[in-house]
N, C-alpha and C. Protein backbone atom coordinates (compact mmCIF):
# COMPACT_ATOMS: atom_id res chain seq x y z
N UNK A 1 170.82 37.68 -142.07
CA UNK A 1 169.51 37.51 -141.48
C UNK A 1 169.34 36.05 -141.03
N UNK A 2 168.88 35.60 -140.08
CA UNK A 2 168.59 34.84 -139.41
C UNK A 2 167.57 34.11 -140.12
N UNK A 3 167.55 32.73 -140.73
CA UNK A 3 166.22 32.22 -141.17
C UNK A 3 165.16 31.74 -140.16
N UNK A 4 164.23 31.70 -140.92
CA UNK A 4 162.77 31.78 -139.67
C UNK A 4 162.15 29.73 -140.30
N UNK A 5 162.51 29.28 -138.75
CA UNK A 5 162.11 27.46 -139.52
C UNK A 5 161.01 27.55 -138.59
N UNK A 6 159.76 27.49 -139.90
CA UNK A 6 158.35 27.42 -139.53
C UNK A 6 158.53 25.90 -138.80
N UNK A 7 158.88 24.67 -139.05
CA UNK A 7 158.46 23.56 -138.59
C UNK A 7 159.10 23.46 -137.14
N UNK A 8 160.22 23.82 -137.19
CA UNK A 8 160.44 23.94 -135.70
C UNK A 8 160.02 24.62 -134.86
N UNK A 9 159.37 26.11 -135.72
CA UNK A 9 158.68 26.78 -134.45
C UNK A 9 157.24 25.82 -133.82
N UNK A 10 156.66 25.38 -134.59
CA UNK A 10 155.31 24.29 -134.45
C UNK A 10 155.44 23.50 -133.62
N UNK A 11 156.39 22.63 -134.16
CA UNK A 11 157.05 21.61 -133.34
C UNK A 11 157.41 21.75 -131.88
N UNK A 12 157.81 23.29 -131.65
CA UNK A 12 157.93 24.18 -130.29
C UNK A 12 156.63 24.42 -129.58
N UNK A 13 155.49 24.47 -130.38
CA UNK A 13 154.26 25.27 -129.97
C UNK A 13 153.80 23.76 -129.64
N UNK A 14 153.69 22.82 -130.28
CA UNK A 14 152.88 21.67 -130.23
C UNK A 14 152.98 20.63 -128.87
N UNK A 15 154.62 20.79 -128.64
CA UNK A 15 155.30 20.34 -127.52
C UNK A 15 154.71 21.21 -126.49
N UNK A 16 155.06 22.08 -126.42
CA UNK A 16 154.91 22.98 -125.65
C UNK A 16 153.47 23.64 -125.02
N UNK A 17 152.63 23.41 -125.78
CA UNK A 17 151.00 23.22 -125.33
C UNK A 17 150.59 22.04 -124.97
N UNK A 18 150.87 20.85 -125.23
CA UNK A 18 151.21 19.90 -124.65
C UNK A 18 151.46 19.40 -123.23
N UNK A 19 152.95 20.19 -123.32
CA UNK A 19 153.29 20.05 -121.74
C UNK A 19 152.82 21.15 -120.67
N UNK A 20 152.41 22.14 -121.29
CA UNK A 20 152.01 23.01 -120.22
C UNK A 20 150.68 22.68 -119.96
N UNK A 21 149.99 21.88 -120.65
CA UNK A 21 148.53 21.42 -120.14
C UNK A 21 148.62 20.71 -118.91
N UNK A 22 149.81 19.86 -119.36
CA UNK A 22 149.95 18.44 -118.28
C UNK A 22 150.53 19.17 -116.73
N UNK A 23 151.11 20.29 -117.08
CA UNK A 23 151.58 21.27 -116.02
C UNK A 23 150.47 21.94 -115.46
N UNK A 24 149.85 22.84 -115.80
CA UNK A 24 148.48 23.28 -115.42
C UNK A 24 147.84 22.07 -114.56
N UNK A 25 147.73 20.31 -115.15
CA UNK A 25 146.69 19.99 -114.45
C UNK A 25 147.38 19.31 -113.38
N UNK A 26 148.51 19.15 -113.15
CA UNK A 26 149.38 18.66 -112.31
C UNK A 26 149.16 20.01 -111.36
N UNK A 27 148.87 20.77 -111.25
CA UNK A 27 148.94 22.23 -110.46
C UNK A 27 147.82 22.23 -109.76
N UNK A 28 146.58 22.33 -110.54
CA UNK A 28 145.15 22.01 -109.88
C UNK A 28 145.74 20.81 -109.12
N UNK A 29 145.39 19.80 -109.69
CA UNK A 29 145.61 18.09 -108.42
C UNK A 29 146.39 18.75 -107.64
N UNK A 30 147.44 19.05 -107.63
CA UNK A 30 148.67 19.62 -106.60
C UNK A 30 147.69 19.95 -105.50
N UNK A 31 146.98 21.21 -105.66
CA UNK A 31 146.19 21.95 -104.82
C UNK A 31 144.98 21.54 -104.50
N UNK A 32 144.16 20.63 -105.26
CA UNK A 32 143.10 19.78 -104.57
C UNK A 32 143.70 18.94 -103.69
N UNK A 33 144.53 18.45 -103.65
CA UNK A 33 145.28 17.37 -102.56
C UNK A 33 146.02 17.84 -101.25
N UNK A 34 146.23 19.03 -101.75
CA UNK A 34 146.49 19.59 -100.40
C UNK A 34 145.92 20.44 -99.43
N UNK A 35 144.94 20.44 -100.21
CA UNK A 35 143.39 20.81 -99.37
C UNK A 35 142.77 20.23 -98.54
N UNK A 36 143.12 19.12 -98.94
CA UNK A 36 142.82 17.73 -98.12
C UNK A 36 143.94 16.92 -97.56
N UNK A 37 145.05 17.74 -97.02
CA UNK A 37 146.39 16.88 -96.71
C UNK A 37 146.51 17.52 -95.41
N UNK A 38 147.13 16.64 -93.89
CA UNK A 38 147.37 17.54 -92.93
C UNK A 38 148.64 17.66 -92.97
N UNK A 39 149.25 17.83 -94.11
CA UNK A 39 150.50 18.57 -94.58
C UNK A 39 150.36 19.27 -95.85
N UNK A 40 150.19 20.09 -96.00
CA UNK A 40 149.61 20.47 -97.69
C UNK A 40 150.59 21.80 -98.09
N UNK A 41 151.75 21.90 -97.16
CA UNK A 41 153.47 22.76 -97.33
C UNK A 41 154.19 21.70 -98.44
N UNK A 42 154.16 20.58 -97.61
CA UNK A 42 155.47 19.55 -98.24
C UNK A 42 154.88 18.93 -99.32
N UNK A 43 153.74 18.60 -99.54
CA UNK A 43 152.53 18.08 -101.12
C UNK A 43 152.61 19.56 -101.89
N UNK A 44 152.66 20.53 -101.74
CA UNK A 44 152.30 21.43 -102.15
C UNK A 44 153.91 21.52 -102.95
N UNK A 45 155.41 21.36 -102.00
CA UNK A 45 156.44 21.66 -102.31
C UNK A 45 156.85 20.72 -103.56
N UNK A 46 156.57 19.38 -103.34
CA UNK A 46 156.57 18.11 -103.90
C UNK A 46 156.69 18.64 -105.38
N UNK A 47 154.94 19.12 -105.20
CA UNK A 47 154.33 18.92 -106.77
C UNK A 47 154.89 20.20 -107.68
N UNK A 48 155.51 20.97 -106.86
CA UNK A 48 155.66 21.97 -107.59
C UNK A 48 157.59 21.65 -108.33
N UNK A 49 158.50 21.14 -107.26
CA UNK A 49 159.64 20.47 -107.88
C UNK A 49 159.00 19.60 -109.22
N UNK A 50 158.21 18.47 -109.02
CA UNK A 50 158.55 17.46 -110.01
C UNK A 50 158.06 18.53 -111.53
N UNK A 51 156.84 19.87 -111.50
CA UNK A 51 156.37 20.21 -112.48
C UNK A 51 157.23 20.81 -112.67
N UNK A 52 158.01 21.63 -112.47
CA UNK A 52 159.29 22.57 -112.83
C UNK A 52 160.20 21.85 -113.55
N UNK A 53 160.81 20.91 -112.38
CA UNK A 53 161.64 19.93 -113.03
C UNK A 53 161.25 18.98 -114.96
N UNK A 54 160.33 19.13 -114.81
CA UNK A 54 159.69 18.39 -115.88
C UNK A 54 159.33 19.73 -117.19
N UNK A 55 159.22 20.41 -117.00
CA UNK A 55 158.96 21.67 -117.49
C UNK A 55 160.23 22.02 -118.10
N UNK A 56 161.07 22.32 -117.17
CA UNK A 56 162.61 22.80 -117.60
C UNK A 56 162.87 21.66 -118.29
N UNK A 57 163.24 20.50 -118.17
CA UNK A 57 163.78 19.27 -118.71
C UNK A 57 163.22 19.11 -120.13
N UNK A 58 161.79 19.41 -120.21
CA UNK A 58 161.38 19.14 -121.50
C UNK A 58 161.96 20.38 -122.22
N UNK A 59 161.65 21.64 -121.69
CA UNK A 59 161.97 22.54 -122.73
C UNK A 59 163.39 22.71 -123.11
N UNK A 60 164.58 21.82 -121.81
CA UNK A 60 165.70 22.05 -122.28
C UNK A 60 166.32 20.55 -123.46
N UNK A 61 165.15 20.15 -123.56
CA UNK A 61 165.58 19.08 -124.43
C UNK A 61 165.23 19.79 -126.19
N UNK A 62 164.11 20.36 -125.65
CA UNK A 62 163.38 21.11 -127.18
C UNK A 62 164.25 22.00 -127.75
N UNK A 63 165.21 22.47 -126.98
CA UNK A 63 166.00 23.81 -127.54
C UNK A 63 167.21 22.93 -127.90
N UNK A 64 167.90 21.85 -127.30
CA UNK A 64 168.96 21.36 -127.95
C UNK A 64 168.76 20.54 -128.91
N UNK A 65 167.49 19.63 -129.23
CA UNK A 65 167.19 18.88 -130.51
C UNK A 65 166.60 20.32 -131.43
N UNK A 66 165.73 20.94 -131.06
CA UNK A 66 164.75 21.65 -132.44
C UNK A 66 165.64 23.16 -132.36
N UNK A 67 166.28 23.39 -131.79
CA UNK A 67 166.66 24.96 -131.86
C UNK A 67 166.11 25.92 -131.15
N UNK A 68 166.63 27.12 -131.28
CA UNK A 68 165.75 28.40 -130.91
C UNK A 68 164.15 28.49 -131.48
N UNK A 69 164.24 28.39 -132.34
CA UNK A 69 162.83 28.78 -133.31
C UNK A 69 162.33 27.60 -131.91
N UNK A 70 162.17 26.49 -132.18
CA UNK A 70 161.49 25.24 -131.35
C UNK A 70 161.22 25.83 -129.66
N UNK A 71 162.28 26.38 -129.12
CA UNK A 71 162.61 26.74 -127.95
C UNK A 71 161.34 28.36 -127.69
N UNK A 72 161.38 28.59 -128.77
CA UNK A 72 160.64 30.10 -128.69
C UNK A 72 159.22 29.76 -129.31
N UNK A 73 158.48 28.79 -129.70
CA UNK A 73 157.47 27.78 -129.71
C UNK A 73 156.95 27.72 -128.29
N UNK A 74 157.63 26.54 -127.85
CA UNK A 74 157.61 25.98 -126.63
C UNK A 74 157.13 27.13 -125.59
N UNK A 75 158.39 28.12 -125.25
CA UNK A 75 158.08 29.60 -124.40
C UNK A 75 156.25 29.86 -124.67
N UNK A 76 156.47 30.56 -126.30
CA UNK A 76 155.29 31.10 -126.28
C UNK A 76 153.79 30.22 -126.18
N UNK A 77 154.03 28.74 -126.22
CA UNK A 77 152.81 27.87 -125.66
C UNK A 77 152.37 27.91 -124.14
N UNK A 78 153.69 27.82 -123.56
CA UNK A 78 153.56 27.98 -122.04
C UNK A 78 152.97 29.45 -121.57
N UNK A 79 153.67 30.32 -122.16
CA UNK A 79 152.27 31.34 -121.64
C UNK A 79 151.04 31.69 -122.38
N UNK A 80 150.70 31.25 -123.53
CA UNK A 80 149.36 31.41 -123.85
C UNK A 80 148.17 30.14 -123.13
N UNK A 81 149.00 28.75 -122.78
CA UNK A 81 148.34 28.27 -121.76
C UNK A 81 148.13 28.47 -120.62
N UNK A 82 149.08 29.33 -120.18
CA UNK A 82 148.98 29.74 -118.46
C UNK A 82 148.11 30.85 -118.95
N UNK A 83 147.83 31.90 -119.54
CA UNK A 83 146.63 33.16 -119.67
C UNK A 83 144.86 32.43 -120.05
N UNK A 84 145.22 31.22 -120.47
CA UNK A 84 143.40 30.50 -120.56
C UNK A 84 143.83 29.83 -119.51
N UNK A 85 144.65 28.68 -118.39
CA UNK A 85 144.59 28.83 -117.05
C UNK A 85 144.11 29.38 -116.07
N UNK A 86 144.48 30.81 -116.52
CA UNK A 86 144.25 31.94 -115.27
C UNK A 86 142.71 32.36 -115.31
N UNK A 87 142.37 32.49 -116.54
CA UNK A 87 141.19 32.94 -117.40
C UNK A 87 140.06 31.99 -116.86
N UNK A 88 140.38 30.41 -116.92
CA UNK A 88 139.24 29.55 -116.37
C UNK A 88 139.06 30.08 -114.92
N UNK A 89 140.47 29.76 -114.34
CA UNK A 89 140.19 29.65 -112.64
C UNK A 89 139.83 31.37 -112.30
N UNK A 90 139.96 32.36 -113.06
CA UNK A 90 139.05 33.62 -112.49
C UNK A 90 137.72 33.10 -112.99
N UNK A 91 136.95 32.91 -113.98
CA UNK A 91 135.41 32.50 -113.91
C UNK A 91 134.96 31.55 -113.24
N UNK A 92 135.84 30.64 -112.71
CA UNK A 92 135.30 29.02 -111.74
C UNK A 92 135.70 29.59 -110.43
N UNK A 93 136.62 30.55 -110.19
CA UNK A 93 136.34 31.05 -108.87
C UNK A 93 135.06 31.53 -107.70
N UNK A 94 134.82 30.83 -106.61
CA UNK A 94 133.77 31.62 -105.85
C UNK A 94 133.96 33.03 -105.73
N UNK A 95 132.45 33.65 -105.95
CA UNK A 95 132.46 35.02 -105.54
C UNK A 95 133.14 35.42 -104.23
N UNK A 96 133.34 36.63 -103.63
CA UNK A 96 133.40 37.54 -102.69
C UNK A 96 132.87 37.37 -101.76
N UNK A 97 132.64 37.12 -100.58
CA UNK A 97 131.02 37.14 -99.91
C UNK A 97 130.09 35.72 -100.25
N UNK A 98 130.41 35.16 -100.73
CA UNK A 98 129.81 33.54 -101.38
C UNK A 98 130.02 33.03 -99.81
N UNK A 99 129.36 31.83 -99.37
CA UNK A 99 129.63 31.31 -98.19
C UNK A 99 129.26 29.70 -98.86
């Protein structure tokens, strides 16, 4: 049986909510700026390399220092932050028909 290391899974979650915040708000700015860019393809392309890049990089650092347990932390932070993400921007969204 596989042992279960509570501190590294934390250590996974802690990191990992962490960085997916800083990802989330790097995403909004991304898209407020290119709302206002008369290029808002290549700002748009920009921001989305450096968050990926930064995303992967961190989490591939978390899985070779803290392990799987750490690595499966990390995962499951990133999508319970992206589902309250999604969750804000559907209630801060304009209605239908709103002008």
């Amino acid at each position: 049986m596989i042992p279960f290391d509570w501190a590294a899974l934390m250590l996974g979650l802690a990191i990992g909510a962490a960085t997916s915040v800083v990802f989330f708000a790097g995403l909004r700015l991304g898209v407020r700026m290119a709302m206002r860019s008369s290029k808002p393809v290549g700002l748009l392309v920009l921001s989305s390399i450096v968050r990926i890049a930064a995303l992967l990089g961190i989490g591939w650092l978390i899985a070779e220092q803290g392990g799987p347990w750490s690595f499966l932390g990390y995962a499951a932070a990133f999508v319970f932050v992206r589902f309250i993400a999604i969750t804000i921007a559907r209630v801060n969204a304009p209605s239908r028909g709103a002008t």
